[in-house]
N, C-alpha and C. Protein backbone atom coordinates (compact mmCIF):
# COMPACT_ATOMS: atom_id res chain seq x y z
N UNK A 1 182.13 49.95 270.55
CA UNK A 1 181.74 49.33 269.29
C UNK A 1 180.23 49.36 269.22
N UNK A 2 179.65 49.18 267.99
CA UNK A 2 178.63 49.66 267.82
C UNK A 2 177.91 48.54 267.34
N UNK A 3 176.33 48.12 267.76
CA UNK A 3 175.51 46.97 267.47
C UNK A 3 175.41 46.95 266.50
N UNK A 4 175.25 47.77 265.30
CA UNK A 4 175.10 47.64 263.92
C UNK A 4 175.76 46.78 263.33
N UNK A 5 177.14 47.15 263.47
CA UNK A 5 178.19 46.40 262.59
C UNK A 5 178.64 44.89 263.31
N UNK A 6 178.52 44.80 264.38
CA UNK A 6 178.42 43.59 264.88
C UNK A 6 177.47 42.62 264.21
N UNK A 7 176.08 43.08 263.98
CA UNK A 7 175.17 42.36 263.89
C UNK A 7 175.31 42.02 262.24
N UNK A 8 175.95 43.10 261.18
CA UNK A 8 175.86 42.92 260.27
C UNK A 8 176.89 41.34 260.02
N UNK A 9 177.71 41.86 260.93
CA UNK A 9 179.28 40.58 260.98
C UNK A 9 178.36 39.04 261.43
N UNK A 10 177.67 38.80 262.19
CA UNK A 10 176.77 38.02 262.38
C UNK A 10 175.74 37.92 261.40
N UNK A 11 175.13 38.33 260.68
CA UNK A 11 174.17 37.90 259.42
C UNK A 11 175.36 37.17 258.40
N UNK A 12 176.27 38.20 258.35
CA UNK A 12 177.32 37.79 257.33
C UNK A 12 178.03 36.37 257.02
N UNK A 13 178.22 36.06 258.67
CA UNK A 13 178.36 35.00 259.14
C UNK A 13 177.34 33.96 259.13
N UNK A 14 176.58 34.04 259.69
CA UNK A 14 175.25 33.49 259.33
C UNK A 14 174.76 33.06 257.51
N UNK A 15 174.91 33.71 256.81
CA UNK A 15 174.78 33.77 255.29
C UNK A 15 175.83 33.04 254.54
N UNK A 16 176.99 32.87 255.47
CA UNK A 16 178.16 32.23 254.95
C UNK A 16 177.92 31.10 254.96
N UNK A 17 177.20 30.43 256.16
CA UNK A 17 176.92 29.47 256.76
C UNK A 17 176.37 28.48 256.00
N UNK A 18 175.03 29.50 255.90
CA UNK A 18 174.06 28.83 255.36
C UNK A 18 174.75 28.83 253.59
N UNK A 19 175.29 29.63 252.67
CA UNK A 19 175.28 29.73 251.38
C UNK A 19 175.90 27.93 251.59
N UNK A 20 177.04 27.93 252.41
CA UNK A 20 178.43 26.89 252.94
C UNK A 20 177.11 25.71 252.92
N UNK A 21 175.93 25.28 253.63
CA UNK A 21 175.02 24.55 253.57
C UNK A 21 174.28 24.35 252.43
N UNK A 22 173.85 24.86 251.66
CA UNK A 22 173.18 24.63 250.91
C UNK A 22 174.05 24.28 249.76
N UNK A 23 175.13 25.11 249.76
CA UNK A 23 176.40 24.46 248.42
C UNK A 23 176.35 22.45 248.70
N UNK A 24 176.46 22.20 250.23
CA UNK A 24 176.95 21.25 250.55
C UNK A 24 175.53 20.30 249.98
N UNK A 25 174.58 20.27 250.55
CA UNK A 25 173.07 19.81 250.14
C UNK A 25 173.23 19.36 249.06
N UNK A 26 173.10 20.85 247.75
CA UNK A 26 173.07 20.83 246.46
C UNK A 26 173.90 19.79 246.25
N UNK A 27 175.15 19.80 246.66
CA UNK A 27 176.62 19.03 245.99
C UNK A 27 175.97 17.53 245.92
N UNK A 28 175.24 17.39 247.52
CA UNK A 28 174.63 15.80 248.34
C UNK A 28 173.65 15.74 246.99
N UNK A 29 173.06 15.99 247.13
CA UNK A 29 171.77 15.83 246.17
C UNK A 29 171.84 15.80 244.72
N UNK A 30 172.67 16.38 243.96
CA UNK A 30 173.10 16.94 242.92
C UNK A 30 173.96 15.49 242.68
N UNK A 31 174.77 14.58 243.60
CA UNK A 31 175.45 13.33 243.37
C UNK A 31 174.31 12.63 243.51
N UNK A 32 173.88 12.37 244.62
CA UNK A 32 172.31 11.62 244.64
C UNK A 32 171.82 11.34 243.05
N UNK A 33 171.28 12.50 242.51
CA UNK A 33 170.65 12.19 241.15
C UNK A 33 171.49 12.13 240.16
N UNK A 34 172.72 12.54 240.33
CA UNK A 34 173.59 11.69 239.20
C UNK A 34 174.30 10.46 239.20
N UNK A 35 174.11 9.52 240.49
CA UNK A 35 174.48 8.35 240.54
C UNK A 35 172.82 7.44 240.21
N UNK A 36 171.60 8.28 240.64
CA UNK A 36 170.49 7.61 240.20
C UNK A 36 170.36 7.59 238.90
N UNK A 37 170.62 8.77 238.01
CA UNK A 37 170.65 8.83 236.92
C UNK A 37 171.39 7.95 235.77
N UNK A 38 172.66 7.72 236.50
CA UNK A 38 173.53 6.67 235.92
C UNK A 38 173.01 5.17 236.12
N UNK A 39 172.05 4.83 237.26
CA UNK A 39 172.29 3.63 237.39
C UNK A 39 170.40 3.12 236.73
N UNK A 40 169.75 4.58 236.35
CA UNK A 40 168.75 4.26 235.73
C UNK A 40 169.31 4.00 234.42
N UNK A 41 170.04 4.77 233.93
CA UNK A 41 170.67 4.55 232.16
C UNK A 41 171.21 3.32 232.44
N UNK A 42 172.17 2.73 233.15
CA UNK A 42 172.40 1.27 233.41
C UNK A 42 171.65 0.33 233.03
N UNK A 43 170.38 0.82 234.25
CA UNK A 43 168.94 -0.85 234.19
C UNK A 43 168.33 -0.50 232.84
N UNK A 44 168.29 0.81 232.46
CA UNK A 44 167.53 1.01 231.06
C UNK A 44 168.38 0.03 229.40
N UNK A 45 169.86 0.12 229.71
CA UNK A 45 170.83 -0.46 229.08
C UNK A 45 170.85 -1.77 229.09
N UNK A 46 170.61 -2.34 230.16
CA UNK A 46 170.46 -3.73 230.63
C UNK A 46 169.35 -4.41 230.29
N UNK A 47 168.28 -3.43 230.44
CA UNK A 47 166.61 -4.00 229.80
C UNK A 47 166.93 -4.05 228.27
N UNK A 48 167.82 -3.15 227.61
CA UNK A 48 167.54 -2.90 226.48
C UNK A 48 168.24 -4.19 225.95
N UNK A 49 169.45 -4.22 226.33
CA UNK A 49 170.18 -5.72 225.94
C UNK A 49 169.44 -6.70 226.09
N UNK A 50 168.04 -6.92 226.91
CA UNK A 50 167.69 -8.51 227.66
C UNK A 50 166.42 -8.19 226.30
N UNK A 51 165.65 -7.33 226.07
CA UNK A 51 164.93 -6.95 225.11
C UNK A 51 165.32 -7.84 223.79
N UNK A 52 166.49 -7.06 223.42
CA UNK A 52 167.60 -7.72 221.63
C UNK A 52 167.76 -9.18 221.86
N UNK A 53 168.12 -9.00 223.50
CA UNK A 53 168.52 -10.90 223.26
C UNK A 53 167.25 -11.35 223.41
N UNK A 54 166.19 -11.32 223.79
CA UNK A 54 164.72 -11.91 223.67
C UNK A 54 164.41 -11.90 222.18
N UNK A 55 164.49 -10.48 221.75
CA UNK A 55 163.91 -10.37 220.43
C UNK A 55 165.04 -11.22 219.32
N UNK A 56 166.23 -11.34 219.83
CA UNK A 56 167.38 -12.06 218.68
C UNK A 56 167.14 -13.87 219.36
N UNK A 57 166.72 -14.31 220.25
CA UNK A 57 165.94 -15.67 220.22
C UNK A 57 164.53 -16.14 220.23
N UNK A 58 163.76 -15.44 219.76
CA UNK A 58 162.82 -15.33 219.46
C UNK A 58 162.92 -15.37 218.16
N UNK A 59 163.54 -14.79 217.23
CA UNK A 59 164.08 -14.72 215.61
C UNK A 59 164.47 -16.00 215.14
N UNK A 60 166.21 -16.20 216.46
CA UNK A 60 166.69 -17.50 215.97
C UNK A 60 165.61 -18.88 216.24
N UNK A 61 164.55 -18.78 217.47
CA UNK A 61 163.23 -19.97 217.20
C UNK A 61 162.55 -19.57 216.21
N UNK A 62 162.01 -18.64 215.53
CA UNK A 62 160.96 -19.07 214.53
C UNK A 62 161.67 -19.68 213.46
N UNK A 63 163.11 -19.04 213.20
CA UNK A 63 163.92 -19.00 211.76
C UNK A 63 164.07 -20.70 212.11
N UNK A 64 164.97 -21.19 213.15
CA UNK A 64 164.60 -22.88 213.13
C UNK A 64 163.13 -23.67 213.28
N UNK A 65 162.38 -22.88 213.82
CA UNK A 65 160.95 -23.68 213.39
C UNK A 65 160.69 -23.66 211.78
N UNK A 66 160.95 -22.50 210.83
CA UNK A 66 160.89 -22.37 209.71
C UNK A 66 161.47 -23.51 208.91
N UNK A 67 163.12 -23.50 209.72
CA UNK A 67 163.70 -24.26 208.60
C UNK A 67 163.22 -26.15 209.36
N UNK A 68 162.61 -26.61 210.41
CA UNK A 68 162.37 -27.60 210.73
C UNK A 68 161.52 -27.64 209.92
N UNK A 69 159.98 -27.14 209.47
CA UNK A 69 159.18 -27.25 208.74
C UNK A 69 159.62 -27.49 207.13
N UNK A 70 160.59 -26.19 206.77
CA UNK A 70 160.93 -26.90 205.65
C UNK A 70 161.90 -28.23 205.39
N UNK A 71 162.51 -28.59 206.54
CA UNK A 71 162.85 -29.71 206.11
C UNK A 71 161.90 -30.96 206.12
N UNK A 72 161.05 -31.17 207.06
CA UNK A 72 159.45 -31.52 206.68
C UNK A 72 159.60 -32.01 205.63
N UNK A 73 158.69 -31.12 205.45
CA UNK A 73 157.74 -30.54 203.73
C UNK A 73 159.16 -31.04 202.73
N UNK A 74 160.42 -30.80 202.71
CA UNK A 74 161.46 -31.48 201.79
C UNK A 74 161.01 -33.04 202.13
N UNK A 75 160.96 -33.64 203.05
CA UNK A 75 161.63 -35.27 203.34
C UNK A 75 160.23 -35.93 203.09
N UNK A 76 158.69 -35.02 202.98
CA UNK A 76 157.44 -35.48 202.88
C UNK A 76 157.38 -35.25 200.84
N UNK A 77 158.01 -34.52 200.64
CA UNK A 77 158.22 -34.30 199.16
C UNK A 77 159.23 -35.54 198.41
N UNK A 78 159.72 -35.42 198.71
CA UNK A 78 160.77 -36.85 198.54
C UNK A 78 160.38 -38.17 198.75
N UNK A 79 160.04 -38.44 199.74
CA UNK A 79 158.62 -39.40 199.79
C UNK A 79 157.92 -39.74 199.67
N UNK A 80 157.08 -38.37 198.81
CA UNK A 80 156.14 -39.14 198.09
C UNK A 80 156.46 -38.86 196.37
N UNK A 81 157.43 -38.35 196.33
CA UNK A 81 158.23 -38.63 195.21
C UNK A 81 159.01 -39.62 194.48
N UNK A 82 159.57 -40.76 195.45
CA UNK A 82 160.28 -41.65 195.51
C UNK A 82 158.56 -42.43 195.78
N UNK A 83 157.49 -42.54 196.35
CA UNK A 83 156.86 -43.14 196.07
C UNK A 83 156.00 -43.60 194.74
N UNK A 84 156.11 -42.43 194.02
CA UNK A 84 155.62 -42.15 192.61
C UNK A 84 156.12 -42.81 191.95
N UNK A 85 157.67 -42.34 192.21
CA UNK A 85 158.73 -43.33 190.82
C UNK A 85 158.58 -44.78 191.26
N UNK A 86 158.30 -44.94 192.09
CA UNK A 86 158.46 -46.25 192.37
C UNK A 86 157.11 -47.35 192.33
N UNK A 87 155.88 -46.64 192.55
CA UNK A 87 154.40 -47.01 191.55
C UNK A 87 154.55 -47.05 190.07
N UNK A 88 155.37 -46.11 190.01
CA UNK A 88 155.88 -46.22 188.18
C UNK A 88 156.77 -47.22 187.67
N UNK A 89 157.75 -47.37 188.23
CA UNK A 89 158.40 -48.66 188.28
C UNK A 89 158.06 -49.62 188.72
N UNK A 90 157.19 -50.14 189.75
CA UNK A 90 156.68 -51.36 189.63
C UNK A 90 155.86 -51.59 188.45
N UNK A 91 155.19 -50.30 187.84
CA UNK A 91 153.99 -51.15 187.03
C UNK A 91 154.73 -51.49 185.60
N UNK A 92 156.45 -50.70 185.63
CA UNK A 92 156.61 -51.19 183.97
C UNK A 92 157.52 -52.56 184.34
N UNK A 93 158.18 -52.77 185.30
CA UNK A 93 158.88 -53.56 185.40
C UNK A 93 158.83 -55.09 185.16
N UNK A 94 157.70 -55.71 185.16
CA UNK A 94 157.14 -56.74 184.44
C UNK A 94 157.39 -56.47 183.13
N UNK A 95 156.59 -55.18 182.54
CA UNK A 95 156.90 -55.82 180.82
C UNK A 95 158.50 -55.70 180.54
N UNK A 96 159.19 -54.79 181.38
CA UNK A 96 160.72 -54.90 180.95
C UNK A 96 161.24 -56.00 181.01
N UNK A 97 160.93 -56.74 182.36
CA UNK A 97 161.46 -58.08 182.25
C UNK A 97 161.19 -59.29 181.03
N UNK A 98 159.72 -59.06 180.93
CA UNK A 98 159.34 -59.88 179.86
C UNK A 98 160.00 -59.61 178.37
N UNK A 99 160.72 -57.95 178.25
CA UNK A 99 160.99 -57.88 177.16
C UNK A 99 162.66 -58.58 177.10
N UNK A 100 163.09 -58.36 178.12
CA UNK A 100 164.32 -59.27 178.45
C UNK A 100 164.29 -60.67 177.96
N UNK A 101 163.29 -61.70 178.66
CA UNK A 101 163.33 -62.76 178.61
C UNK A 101 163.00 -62.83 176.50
N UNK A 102 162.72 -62.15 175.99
CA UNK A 102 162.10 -62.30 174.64
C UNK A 102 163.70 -61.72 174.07
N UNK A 103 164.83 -61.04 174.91
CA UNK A 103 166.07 -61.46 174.08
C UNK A 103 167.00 -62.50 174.07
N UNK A 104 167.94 -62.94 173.32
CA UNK A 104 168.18 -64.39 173.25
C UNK A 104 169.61 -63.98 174.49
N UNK A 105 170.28 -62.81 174.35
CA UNK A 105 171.56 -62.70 175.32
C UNK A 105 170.80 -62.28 176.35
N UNK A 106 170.07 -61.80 176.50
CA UNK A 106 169.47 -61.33 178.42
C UNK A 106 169.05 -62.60 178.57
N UNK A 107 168.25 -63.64 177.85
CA UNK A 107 167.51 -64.61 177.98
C UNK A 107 168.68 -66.25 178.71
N UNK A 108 169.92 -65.64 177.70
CA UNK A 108 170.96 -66.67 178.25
C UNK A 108 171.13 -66.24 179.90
N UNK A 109 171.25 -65.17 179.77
CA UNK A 109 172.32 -64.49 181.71
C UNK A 109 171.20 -65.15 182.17
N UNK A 110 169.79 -64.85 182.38
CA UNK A 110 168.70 -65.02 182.92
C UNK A 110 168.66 -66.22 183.38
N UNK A 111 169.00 -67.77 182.21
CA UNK A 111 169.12 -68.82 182.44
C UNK A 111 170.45 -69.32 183.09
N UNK A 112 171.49 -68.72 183.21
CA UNK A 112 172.36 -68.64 183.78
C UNK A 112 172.60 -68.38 185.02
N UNK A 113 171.61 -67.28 185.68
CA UNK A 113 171.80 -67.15 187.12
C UNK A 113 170.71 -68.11 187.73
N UNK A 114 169.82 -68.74 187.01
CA UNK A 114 168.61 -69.72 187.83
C UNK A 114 169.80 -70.62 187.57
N UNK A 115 170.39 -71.28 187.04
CA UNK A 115 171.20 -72.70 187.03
C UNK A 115 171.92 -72.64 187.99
N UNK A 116 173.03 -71.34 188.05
CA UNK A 116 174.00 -70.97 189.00
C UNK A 116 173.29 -71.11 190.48
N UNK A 117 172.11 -70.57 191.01
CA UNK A 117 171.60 -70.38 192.12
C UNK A 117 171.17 -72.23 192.61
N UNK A 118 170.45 -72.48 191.17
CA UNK A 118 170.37 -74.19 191.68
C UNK A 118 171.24 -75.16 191.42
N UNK A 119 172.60 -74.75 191.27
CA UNK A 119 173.61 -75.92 190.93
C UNK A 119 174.04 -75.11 192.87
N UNK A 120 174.00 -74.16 193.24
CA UNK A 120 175.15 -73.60 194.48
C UNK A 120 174.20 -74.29 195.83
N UNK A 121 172.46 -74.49 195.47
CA UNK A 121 171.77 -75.08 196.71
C UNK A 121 170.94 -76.39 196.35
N UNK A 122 170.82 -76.77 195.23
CA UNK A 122 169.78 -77.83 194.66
C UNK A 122 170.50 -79.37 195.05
N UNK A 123 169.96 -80.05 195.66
CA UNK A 123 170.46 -81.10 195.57
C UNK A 123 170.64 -81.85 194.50
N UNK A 124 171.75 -82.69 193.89
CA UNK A 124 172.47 -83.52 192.81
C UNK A 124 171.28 -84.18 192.13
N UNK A 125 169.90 -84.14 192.50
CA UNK A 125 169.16 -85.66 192.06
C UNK A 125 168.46 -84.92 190.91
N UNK A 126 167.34 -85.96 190.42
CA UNK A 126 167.06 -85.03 188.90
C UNK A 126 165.97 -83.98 189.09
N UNK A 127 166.23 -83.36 188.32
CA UNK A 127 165.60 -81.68 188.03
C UNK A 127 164.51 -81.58 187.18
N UNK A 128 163.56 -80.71 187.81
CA UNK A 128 162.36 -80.69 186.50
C UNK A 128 162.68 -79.33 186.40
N UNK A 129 162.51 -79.38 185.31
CA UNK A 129 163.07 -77.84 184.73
C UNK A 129 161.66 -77.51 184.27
N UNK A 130 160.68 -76.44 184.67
CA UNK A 130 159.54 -75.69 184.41
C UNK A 130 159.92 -74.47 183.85
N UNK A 131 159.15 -74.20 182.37
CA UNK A 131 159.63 -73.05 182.15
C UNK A 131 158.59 -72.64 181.02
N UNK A 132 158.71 -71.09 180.75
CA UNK A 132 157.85 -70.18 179.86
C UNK A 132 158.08 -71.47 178.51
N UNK A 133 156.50 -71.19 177.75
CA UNK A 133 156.26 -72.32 176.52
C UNK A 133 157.34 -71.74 175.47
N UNK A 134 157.74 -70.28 175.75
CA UNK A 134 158.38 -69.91 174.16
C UNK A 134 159.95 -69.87 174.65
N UNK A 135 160.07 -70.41 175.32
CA UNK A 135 161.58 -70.40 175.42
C UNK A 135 161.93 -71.73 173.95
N UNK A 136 163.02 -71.24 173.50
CA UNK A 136 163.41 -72.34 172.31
C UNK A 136 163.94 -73.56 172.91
N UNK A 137 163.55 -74.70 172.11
CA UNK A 137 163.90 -76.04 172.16
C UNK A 137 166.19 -76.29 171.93
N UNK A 138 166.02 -75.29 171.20
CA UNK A 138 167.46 -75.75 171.42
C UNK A 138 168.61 -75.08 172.31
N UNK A 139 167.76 -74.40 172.98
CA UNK A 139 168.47 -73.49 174.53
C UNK A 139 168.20 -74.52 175.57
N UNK A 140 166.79 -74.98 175.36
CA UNK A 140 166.86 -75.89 176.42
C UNK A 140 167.91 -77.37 176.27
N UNK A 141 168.07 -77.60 175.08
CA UNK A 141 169.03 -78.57 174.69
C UNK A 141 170.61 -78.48 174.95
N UNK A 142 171.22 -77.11 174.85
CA UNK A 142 172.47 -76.31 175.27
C UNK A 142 172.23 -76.67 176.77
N UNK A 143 170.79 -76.87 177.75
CA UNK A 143 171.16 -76.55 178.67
C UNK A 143 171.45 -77.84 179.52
N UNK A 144 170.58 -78.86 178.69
CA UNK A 144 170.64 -80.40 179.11
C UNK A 144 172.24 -80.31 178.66
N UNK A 145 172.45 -80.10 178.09
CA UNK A 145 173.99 -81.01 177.44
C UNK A 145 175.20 -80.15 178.72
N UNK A 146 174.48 -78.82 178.78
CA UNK A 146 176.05 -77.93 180.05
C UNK A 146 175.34 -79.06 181.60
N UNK A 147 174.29 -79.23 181.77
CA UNK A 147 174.30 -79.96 182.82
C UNK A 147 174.26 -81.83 182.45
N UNK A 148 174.82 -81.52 181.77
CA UNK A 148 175.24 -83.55 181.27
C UNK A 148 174.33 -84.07 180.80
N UNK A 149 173.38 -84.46 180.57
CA UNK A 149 172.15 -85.28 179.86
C UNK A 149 171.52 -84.84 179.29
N UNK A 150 170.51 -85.24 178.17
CA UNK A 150 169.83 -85.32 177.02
C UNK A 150 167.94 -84.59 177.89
N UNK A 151 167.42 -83.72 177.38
CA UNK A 151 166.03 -83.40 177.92
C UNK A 151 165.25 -84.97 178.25
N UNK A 152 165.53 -85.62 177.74
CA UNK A 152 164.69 -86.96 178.24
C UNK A 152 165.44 -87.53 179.22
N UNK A 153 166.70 -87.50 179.77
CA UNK A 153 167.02 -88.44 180.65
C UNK A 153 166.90 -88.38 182.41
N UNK A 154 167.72 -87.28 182.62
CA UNK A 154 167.83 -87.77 184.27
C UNK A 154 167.16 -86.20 184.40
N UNK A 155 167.02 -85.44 183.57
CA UNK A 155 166.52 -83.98 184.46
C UNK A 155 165.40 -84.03 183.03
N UNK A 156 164.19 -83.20 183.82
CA UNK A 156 163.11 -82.85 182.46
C UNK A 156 163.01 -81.30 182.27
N UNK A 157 162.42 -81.13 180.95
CA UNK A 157 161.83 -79.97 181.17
C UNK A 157 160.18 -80.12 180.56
N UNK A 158 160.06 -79.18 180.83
CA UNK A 158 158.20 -79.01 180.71
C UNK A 158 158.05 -77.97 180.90
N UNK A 159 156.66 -77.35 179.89
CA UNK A 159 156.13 -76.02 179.39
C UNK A 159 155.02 -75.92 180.67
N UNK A 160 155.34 -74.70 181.03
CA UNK A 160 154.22 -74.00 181.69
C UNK A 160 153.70 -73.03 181.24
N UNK A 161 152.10 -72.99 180.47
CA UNK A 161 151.48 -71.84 179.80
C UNK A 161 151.02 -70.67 181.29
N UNK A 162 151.24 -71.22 182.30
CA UNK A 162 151.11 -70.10 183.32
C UNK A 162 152.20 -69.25 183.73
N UNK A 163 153.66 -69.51 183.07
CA UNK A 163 154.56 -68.85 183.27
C UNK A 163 155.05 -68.06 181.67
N UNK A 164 154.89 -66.51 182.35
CA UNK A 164 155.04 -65.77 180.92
C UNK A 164 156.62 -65.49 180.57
N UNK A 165 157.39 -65.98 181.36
CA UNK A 165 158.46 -65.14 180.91
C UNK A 165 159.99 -66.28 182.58
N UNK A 166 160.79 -66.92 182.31
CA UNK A 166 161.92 -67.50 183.44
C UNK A 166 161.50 -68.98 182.75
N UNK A 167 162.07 -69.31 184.36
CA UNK A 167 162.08 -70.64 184.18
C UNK A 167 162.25 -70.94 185.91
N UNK A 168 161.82 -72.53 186.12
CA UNK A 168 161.94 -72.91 187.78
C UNK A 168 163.00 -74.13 187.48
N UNK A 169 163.67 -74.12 188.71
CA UNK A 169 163.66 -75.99 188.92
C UNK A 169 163.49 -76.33 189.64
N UNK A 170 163.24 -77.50 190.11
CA UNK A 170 162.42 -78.30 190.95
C UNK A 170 163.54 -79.49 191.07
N UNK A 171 163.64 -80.26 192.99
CA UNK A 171 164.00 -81.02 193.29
C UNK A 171 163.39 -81.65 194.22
N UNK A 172 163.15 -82.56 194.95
CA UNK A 172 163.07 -83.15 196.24
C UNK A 172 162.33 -82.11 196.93
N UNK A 173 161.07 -81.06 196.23
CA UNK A 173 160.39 -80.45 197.07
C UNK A 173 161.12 -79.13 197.00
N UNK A 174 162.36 -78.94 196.65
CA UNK A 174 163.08 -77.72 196.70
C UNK A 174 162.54 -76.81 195.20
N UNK A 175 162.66 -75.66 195.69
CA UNK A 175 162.20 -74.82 194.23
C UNK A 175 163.15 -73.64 194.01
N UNK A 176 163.95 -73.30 192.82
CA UNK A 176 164.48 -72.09 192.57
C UNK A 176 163.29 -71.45 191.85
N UNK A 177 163.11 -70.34 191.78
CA UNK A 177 162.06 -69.72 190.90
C UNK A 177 162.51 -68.71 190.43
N UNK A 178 163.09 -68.52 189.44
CA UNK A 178 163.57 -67.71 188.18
C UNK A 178 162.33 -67.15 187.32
N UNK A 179 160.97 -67.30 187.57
CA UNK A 179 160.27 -66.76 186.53
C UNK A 179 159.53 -65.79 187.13
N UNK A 180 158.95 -64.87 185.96
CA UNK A 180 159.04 -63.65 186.31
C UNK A 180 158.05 -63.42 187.63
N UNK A 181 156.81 -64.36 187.83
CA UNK A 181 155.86 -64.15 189.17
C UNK A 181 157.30 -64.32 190.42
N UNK A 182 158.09 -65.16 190.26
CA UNK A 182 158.78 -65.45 190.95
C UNK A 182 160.19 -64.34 191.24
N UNK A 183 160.62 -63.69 190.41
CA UNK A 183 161.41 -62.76 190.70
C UNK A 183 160.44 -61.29 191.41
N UNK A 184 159.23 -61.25 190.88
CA UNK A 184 158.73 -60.11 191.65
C UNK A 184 157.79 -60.63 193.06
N UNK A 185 158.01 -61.66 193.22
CA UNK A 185 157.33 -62.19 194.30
C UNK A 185 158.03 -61.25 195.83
N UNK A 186 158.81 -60.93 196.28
CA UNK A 186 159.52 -59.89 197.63
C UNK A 186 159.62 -58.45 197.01
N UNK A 187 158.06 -58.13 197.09
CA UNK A 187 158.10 -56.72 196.39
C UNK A 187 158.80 -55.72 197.29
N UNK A 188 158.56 -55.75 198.67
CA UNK A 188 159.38 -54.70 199.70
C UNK A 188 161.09 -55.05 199.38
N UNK A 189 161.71 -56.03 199.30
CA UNK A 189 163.09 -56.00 198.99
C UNK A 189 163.49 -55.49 197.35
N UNK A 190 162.74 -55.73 196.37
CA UNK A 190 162.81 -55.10 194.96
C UNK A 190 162.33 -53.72 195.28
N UNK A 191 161.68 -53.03 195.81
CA UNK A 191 161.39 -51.36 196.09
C UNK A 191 162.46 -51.02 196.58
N UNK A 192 162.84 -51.92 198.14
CA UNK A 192 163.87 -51.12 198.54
C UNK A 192 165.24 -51.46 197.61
N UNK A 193 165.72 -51.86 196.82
CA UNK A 193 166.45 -52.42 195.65
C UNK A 193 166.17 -50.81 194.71
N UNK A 194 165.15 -50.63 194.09
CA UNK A 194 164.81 -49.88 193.22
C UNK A 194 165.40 -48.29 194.42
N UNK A 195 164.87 -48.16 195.08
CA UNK A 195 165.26 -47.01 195.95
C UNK A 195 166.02 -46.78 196.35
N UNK A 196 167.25 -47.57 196.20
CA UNK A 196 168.70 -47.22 196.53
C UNK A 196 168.99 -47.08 195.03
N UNK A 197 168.22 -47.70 194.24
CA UNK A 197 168.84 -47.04 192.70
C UNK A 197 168.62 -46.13 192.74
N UNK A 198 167.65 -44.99 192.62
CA UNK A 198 166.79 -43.68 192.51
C UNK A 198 167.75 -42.88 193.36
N UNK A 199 168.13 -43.41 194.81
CA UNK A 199 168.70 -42.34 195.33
C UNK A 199 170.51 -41.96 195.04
N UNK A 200 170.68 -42.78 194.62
CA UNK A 200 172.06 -42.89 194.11
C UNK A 200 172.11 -42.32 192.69
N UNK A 201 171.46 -42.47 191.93
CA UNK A 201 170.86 -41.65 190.48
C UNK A 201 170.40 -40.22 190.58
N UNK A 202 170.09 -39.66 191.96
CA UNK A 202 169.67 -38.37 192.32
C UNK A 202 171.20 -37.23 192.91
């Protein structure tokens, strides 16, 4: 046998070997960068999701800082809206009342709930009845006669030119005050009164 062909059978072999190696490498390596490849598209996928969800709460905080502010700016609007109407309504509410007391049926209820309030706490003894000068003489006479006696006898009345518009009575130091300084006298309970009207009217 002859060295030639031997030797060629040995390269051949040799070449097999190696092609057999380097297939194997490639194959190694060739998985290598396609499992790196996959698991970079992964972390790239994963950043990209943590990105949206940063950038989608970051959205949902400003959009509620937005709407905290506007609710703000609503409840500071309202407030000083309800403060307005209600500078406005205190300043007419005197002459309304006064225009009340100047009708003869508002003028009766009017005298009706001061009697009612001092017949439910006034003690029995006699009454000075203080009241606006233009109230009529014969209302006050209706009123001696519903509480039993004559203006001269056991209860009085008497004009007060300092009272524009009610009437008081007076007992043993006790006072109902029905007139008008006297009904607007607890201005924080008449606001908050007026402001449950307004908001119930809204």
């Amino acid at each position: 046998m002859s060295v030639e062909p031997q030797m060629r059978a040995l390269l051949e072999l040799v070449e097999t070997d190696r092609a057999l190696r380097c297939a194997q490498i490639l194959g190694d390596e060739n998985g290598r960068a396609s499992a790196l490849l996959s698991q970079a598209q992964a972390d790239a996928r994963v950043r990209m999701r943590q990105a949206f969800a940063e950038q989608r709460l970051r959205r949902r905080e400003r959009i509620a800082a937005a709407q905290a502010r506007l609710a703000t700016q609503r409840r500071l609007h309202q407030q000083q809206r309800s403060a307005a109407l209600l500078g406005l309504a205190w300043q007419q509410l005197p002459g309304e009342l006064l225009a009340l007391w100047q009708r003869p049926d508002a003028r009766a209820a009017w005298v009706a709930m001061v009697l009612q309030s001092a017949q439910a706490c006034m003690p029995r003894a006699r009454w000075r009845i203080v009241h606006a000068p233009d109230w009529p003489a014969p209302e006050q006479q209706a009123l001696a006669q519903q509480l039993g006696t004559e203006p001269s006898a056991q209860h009085s009345f008497e004009a007060d030119p300092a009272i524009s518009a009610g009437l008081k009575i007076v007992a043993n130091g006790n006072v109902i005050d029905g007139t008008l300084a006297g009904l607007l006298a607890d201005r924080a309970v008449i606001e908050a009164r007026l402001l449950r009207q307004l908001e119930g009217a809204a």
